[in-house]
Protein backbone atom coordinates (compact mmCIF):
# COMPACT_ATOMS: atom_id res chain seq x y z
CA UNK A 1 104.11 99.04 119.96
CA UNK A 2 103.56 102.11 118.08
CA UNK A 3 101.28 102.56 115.46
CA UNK A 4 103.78 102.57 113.03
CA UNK A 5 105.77 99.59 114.58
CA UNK A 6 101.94 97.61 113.85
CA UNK A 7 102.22 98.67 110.48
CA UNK A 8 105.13 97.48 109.46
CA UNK A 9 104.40 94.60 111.39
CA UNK A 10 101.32 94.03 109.38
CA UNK A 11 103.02 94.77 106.11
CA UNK A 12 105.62 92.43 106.75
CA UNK A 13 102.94 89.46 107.85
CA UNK A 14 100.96 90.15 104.92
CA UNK A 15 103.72 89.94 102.04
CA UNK A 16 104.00 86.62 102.19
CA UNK A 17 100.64 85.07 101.68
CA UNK A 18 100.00 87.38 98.60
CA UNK A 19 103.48 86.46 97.08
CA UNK A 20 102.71 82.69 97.48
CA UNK A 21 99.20 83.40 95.45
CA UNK A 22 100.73 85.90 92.83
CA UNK A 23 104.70 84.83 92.83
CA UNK A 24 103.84 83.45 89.01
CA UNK A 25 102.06 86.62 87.70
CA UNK A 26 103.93 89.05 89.01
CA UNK A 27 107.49 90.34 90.46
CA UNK A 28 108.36 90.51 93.81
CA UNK A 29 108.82 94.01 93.94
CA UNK A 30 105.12 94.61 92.58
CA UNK A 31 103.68 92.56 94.96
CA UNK A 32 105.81 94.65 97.62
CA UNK A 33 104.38 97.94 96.33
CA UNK A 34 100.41 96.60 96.35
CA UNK A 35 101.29 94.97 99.58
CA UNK A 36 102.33 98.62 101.37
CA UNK A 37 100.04 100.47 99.40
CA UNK A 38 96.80 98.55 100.34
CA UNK A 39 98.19 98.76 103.78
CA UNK A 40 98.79 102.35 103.75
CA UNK A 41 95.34 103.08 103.03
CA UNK A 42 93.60 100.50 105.05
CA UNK A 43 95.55 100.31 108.17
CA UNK A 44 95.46 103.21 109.98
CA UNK A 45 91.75 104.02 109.67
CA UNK A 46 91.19 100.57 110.77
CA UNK A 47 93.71 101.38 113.69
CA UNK A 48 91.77 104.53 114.36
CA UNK A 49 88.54 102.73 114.49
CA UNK A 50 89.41 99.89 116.50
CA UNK A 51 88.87 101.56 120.31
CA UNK A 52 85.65 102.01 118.86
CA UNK A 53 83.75 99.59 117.10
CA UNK A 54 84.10 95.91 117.42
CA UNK A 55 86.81 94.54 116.19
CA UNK A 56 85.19 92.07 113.54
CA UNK A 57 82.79 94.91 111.76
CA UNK A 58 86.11 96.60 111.50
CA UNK A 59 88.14 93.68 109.94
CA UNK A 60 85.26 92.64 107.35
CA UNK A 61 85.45 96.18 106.27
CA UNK A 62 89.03 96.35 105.93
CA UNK A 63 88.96 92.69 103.57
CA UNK A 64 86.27 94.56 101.81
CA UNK A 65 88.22 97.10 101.07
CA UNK A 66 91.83 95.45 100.15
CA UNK A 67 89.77 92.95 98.17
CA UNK A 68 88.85 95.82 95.99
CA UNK A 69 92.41 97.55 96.23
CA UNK A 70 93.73 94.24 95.79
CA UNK A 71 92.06 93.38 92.10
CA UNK A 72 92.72 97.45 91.11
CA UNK A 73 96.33 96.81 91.49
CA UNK A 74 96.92 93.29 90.34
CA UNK A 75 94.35 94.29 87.18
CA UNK A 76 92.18 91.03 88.52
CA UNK A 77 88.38 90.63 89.41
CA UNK A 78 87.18 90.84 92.45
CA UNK A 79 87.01 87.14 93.11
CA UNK A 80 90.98 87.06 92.91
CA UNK A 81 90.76 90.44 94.77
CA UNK A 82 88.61 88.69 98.02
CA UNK A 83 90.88 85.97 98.07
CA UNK A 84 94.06 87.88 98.33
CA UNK A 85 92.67 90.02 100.99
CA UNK A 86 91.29 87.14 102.99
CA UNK A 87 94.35 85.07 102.46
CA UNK A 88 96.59 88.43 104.03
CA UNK A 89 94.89 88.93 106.64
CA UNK A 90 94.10 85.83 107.52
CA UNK A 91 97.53 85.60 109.81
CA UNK A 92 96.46 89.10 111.06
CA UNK A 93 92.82 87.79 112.74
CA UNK A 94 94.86 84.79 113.72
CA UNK A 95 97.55 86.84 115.74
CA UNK A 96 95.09 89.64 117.24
């Protein structure tokens, strides 16, 4: 897989638990956009650091991070923020 196949894989995997969490407050299409955004950011330094840090100091950094991204985009605190990030990439840890 290249490193672009992972992302869209990861985009893709990650949609749907936000959408289930946010479907009420907002459109499908904004969800999309913070969705591929935080992932744009967040994805291939975490791909870049992988081969050379563990891979669980690099995952709690990257929920760190999209928990913050998260709450910028959706205009939420950083409680709702954590839990989006942690419910997206909970499939993620699962899978890897």
């Amino acid at each position: 897989m290249t490193i672009l196949d992972v992302l869209l894989l990861t985009i893709i995997i990650e949609f749907f638990p936000v959408f289930f969490l946010m479907r009420k407050e907002c459109s499908a299409a904004r969800i999309a956009f913070a969705v591929v955004a935080v992932n744009l950011i967040t994805n291939p330094v975490a791909n870049c650091l992988y081969p050379e840090f563990p891979f669980w100091p690099v995952e709690a950094g990257v929920i760190i991070v999209e928990a913050a991204l998260f709450a910028l985009l959706f205009d939420a605190d950083l409680k709702k923020g954590a839990m989006l990030s942690l419910a997206a990439n909970a499939p993620t840890i699962l899978l890897s």
